[in-house]
PDB file of N, CA and C in Angstrom:
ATOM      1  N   UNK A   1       3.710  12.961  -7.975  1.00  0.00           N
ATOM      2  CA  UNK A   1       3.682  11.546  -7.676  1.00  0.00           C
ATOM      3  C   UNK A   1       4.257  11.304  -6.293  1.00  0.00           C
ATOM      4  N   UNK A   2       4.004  10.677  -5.636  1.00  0.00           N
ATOM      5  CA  UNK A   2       4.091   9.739  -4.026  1.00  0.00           C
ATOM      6  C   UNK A   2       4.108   8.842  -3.964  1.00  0.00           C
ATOM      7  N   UNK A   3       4.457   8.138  -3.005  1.00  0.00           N
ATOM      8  CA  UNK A   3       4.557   6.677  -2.581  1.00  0.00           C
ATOM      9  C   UNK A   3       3.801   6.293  -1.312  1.00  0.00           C
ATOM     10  N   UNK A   4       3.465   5.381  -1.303  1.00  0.00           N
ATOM     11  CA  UNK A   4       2.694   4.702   0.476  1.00  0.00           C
ATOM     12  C   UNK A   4       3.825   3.162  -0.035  1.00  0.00           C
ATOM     13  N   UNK A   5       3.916   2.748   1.087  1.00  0.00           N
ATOM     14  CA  UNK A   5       4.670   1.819   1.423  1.00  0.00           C
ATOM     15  C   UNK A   5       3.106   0.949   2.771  1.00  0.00           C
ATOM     16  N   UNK A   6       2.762  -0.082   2.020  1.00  0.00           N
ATOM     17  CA  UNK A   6       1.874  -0.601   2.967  1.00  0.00           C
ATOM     18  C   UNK A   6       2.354  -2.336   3.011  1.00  0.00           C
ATOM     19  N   UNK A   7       2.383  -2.787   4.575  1.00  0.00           N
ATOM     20  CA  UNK A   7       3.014  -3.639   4.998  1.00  0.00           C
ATOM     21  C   UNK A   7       1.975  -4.453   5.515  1.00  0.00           C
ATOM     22  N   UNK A   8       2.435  -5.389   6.387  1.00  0.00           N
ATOM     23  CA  UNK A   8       1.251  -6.848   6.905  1.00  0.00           C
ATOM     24  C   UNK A   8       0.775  -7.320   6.341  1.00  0.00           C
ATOM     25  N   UNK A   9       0.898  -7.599   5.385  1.00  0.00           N
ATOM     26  CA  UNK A   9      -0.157  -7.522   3.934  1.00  0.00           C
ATOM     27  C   UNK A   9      -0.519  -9.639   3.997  1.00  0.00           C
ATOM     28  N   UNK A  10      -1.363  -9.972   3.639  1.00  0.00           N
ATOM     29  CA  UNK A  10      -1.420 -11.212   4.058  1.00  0.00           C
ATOM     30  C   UNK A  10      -0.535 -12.048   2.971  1.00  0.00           C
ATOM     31  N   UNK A  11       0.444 -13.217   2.909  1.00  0.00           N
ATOM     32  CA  UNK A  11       1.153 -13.907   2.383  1.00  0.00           C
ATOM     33  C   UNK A  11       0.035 -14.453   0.856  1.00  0.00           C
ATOM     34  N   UNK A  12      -0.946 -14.474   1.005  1.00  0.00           N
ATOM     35  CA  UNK A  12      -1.770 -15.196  -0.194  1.00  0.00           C
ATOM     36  C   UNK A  12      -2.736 -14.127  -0.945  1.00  0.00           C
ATOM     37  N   UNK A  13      -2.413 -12.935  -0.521  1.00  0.00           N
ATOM     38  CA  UNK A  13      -2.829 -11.419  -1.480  1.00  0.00           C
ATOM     39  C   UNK A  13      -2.393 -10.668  -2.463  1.00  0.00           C
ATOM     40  N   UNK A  14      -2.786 -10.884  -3.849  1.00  0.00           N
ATOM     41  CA  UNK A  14      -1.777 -10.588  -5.072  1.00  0.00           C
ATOM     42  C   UNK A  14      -2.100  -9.105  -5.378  1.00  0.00           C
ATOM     43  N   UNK A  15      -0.867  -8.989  -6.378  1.00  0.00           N
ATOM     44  CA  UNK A  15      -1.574  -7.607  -6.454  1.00  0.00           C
ATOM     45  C   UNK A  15      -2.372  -6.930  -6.843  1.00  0.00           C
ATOM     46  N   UNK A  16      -3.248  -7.527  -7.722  1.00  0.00           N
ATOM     47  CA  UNK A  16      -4.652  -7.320  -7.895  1.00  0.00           C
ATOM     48  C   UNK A  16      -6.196  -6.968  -6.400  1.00  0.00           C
ATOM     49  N   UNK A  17      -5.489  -8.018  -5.618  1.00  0.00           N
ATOM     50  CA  UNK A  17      -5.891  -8.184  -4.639  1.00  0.00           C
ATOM     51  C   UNK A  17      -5.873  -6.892  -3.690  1.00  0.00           C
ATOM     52  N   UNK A  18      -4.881  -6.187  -3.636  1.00  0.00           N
ATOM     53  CA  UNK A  18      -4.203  -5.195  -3.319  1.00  0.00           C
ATOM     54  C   UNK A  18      -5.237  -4.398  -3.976  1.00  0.00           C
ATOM     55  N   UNK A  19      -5.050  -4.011  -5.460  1.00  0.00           N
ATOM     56  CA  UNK A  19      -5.842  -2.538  -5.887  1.00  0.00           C
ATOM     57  C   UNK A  19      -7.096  -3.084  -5.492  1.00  0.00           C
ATOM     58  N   UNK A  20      -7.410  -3.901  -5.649  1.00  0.00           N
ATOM     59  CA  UNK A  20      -9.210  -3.879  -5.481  1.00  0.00           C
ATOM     60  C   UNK A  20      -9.843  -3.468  -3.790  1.00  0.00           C
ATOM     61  N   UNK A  21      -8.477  -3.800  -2.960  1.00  0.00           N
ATOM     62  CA  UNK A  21      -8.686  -3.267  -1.634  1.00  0.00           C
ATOM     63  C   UNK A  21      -8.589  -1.381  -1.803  1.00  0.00           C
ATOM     64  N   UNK A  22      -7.667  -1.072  -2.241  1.00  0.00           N
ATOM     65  CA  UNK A  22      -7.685   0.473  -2.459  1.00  0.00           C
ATOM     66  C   UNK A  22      -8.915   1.218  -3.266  1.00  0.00           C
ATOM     67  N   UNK A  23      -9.143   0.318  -3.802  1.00  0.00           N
ATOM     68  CA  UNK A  23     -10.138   1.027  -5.033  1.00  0.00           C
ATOM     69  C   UNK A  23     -11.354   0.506  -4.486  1.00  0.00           C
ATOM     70  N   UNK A  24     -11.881  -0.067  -3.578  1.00  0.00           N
ATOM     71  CA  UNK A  24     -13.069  -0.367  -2.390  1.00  0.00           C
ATOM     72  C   UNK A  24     -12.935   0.810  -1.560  1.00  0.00           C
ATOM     73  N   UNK A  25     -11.728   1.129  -1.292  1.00  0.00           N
ATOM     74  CA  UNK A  25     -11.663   2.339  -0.076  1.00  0.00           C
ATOM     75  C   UNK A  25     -11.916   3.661  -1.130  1.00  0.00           C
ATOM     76  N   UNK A  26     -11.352   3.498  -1.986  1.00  0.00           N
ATOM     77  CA  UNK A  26     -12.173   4.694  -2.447  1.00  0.00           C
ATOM     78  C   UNK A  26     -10.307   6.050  -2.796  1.00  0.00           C
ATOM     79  N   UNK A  27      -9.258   4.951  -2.728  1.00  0.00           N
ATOM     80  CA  UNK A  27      -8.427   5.789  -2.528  1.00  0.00           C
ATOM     81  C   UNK A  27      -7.904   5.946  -3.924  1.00  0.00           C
ATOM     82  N   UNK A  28      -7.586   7.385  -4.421  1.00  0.00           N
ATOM     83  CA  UNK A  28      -7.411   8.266  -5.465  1.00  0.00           C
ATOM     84  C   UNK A  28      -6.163   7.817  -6.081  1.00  0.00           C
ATOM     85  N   UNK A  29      -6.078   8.320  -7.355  1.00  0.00           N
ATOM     86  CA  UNK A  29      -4.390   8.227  -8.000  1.00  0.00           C
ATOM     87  C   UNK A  29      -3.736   6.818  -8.131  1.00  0.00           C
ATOM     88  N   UNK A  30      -3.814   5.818  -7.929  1.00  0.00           N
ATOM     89  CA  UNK A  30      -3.417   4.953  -8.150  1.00  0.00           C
ATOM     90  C   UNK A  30      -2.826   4.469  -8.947  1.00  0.00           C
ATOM     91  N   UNK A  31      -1.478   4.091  -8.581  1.00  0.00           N
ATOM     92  CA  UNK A  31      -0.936   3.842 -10.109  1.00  0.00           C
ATOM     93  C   UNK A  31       0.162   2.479  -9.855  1.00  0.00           C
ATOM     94  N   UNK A  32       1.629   2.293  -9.927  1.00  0.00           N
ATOM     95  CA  UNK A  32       2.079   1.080  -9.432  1.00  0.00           C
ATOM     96  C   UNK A  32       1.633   0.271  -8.892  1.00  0.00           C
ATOM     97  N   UNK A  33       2.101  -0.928  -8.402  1.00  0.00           N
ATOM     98  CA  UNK A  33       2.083  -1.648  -6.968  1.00  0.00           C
ATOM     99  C   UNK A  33       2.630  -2.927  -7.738  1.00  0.00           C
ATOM    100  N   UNK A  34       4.197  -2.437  -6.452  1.00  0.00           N
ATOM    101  CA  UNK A  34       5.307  -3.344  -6.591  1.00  0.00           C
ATOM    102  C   UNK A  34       5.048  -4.231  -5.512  1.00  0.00           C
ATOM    103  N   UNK A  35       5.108  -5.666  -5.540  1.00  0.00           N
ATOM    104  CA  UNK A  35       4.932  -6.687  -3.987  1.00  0.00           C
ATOM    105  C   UNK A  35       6.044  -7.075  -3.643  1.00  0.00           C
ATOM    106  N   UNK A  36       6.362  -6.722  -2.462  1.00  0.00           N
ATOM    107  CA  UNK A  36       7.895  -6.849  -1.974  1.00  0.00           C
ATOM    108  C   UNK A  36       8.083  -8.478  -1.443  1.00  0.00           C
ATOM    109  N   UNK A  37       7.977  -9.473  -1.935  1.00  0.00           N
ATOM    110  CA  UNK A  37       8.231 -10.650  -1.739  1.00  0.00           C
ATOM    111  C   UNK A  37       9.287 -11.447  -0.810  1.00  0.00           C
ATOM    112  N   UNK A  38       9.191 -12.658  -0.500  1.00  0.00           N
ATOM    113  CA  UNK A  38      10.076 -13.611   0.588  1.00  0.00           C
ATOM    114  C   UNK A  38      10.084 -12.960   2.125  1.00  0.00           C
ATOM    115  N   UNK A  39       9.289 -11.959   2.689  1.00  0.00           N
ATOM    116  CA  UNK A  39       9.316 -11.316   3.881  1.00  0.00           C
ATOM    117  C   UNK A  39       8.627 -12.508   4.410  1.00  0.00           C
ATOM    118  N   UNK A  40       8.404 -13.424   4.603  1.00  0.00           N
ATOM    119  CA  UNK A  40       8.071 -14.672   5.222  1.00  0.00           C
ATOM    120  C   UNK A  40       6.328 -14.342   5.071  1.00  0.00           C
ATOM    121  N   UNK A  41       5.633 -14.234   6.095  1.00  0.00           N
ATOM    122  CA  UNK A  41       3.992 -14.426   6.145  1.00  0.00           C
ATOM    123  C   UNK A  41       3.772 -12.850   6.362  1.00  0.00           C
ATOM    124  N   UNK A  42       4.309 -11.728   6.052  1.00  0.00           N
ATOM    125  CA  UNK A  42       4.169 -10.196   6.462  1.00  0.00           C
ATOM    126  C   UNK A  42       4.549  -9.311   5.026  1.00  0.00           C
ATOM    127  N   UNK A  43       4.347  -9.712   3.939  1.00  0.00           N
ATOM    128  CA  UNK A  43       4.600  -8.814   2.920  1.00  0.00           C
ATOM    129  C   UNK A  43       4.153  -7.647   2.674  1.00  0.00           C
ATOM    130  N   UNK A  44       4.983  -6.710   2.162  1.00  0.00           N
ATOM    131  CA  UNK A  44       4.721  -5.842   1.734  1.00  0.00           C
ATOM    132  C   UNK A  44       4.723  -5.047   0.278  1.00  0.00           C
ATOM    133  N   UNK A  45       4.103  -3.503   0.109  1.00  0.00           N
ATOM    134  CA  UNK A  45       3.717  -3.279  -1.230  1.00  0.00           C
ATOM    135  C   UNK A  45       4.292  -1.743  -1.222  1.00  0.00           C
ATOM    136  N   UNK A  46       5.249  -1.187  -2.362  1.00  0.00           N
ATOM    137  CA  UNK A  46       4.935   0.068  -2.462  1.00  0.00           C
ATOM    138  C   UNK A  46       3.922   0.299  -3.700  1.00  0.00           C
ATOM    139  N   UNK A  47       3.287   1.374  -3.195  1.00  0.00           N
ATOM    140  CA  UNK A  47       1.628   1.924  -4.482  1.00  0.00           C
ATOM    141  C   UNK A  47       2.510   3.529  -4.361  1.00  0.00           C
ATOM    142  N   UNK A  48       2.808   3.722  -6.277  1.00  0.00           N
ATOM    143  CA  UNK A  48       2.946   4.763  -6.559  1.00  0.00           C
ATOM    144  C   UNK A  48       1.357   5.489  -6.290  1.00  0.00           C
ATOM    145  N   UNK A  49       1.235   6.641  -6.189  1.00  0.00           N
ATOM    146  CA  UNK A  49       0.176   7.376  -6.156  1.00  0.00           C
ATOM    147  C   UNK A  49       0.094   8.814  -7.046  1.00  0.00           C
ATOM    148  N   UNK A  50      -0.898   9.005  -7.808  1.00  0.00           N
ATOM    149  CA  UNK A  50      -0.590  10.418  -8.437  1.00  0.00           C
ATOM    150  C   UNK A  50      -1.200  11.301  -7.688  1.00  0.00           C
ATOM    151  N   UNK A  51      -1.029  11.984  -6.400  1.00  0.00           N
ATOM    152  CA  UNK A  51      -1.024  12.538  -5.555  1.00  0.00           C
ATOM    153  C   UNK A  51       0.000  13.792  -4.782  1.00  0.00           C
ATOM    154  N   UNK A  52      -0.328  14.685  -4.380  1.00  0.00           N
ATOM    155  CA  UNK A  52       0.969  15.371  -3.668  1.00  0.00           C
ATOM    156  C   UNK A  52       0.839  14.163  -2.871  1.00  0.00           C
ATOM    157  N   UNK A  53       2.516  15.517  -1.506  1.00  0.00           N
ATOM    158  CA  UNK A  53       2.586  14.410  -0.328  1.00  0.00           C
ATOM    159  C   UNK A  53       1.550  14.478   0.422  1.00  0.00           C
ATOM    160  N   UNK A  54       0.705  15.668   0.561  1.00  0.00           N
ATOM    161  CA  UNK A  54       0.204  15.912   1.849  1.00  0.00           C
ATOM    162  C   UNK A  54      -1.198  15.185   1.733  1.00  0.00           C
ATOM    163  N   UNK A  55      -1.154  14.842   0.128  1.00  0.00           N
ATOM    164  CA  UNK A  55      -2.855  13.762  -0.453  1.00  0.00           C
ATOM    165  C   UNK A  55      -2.363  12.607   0.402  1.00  0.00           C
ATOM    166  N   UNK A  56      -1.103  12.049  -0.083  1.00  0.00           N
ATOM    167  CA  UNK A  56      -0.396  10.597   0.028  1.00  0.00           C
ATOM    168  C   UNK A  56      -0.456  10.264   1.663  1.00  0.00           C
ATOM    169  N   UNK A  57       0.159  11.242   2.214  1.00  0.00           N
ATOM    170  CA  UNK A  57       0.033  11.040   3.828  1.00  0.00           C
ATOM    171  C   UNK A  57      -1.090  10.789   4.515  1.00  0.00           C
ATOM    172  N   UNK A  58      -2.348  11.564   3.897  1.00  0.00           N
ATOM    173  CA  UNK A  58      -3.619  11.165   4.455  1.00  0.00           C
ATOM    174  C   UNK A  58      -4.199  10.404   4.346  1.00  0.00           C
ATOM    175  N   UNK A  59      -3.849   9.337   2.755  1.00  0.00           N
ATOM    176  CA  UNK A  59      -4.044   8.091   2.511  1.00  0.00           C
ATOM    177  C   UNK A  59      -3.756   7.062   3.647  1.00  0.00           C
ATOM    178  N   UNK A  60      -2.116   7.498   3.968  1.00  0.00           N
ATOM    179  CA  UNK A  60      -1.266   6.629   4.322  1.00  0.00           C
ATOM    180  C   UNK A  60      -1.926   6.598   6.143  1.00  0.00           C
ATOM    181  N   UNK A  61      -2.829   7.686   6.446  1.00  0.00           N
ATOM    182  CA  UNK A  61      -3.223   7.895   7.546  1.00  0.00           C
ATOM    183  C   UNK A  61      -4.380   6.926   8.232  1.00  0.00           C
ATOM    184  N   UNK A  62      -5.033   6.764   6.646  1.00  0.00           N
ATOM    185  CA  UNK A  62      -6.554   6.494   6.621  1.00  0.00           C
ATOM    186  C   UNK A  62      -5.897   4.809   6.556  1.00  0.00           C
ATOM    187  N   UNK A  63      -5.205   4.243   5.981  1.00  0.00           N
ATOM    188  CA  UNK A  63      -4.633   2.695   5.727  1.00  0.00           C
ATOM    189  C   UNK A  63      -4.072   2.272   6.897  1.00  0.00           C
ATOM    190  N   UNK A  64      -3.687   3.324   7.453  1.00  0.00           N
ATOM    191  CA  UNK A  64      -2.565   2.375   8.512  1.00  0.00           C
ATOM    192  C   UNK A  64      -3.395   2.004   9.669  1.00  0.00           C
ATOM    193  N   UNK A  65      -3.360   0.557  10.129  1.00  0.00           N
ATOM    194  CA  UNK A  65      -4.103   0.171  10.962  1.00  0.00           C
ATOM    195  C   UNK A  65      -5.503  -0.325  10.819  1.00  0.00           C
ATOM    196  N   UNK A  66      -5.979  -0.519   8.621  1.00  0.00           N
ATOM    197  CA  UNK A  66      -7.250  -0.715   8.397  1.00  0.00           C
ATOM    198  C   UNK A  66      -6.647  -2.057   8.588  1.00  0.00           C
ATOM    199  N   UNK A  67      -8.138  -2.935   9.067  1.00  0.00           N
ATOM    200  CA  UNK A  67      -7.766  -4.558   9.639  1.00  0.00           C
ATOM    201  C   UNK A  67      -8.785  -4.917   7.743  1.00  0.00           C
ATOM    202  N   UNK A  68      -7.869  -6.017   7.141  1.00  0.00           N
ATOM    203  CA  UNK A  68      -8.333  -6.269   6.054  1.00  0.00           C
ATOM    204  C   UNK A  68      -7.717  -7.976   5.769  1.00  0.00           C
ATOM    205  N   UNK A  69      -8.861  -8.910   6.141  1.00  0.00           N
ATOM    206  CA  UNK A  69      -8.023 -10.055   5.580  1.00  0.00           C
ATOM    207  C   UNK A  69      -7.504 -10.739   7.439  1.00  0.00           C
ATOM    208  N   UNK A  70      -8.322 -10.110   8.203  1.00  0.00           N
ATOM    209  CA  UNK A  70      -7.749 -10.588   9.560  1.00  0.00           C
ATOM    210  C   UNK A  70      -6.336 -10.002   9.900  1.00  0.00           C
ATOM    211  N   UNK A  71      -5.980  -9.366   9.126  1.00  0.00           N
ATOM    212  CA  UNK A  71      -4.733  -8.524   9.836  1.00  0.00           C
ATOM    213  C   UNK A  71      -4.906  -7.064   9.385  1.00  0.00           C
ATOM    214  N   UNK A  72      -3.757  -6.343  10.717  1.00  0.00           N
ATOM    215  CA  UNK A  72      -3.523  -4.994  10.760  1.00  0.00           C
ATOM    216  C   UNK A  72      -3.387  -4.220  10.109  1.00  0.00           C
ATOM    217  N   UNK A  73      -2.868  -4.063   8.921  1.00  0.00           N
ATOM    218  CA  UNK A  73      -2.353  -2.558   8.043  1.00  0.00           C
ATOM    219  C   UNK A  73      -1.454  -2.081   8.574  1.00  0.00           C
ATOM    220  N   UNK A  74      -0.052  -2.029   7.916  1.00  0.00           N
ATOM    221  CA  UNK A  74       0.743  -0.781   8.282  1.00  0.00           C
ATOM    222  C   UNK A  74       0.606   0.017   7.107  1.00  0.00           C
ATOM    223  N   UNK A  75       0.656   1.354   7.347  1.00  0.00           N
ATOM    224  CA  UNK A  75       1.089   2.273   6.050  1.00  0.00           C
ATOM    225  C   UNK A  75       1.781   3.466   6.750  1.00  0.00           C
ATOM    226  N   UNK A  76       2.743   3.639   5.770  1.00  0.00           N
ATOM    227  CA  UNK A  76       3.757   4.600   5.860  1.00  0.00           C
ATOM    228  C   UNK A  76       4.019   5.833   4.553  1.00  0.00           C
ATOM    229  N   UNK A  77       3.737   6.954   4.554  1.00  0.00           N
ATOM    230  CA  UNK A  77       4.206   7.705   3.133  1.00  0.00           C
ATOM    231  C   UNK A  77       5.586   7.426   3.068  1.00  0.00           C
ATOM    232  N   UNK A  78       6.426   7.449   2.024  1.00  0.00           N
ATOM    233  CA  UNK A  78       7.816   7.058   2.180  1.00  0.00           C
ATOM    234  C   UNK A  78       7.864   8.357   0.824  1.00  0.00           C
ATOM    235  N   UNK A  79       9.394   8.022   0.498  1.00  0.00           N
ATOM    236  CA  UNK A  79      10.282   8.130  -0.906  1.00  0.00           C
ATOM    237  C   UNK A  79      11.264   7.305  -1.148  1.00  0.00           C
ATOM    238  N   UNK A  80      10.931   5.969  -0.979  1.00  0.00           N
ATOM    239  CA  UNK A  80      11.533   4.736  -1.429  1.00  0.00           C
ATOM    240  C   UNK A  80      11.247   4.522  -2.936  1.00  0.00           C
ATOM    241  N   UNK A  81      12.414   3.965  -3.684  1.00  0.00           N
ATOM    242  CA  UNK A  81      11.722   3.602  -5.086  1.00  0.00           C
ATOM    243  C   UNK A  81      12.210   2.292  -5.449  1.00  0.00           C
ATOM    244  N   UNK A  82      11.862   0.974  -5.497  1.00  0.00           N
ATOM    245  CA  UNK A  82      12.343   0.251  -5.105  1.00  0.00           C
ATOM    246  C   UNK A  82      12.429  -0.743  -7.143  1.00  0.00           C
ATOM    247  N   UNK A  83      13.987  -0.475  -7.300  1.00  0.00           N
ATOM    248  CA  UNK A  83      14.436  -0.561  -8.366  1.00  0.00           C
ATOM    249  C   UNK A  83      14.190   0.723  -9.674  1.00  0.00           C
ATOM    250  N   UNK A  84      14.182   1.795  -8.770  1.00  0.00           N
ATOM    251  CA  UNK A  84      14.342   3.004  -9.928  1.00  0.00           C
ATOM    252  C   UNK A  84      15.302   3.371 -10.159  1.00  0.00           C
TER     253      UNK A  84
END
């Protein structure tokens, strides 16, 4: 299991909203997705992934910087667990 930590995320994108963007891209393992809330208009998401790291990173390669929703994409592989 892995983590991506993906950021910019647009203020009015739930998390449904979220998998259906991953699962359009076509990206594997999917499993969590916590929405990191009150970051003003820039939220962000960690997506557990059932993936090694080196799957997770290439995810995190292929996301970062996809423009979705009129904004940027950040993605980052992390090992954040945010309330484990």
């Amino acid at each position: 299991m892995s983590q991506i930590l993906l950021g910019n995320i647009p203020p009015e994108a739930s998390i449904d909203d979220i998998r259906a963007l991953l699962q359009d891209l076509g990206v594997p393992g999917l499993g969590e997705i916590t929405l990191a809330e009150g970051l003003s208009d820039r939220l962000a998401a960690l997506i557990t992934l059932d993936l090694g790291d080196t799957e997770a990173g290439a995810v995190s390669q292929q996301l970062n910087g996809h423009l979705w929703r009129e904004r940027m994409l950040s993605c980052a592989h992390t090992n954040l667990g945010w309330g484990q």
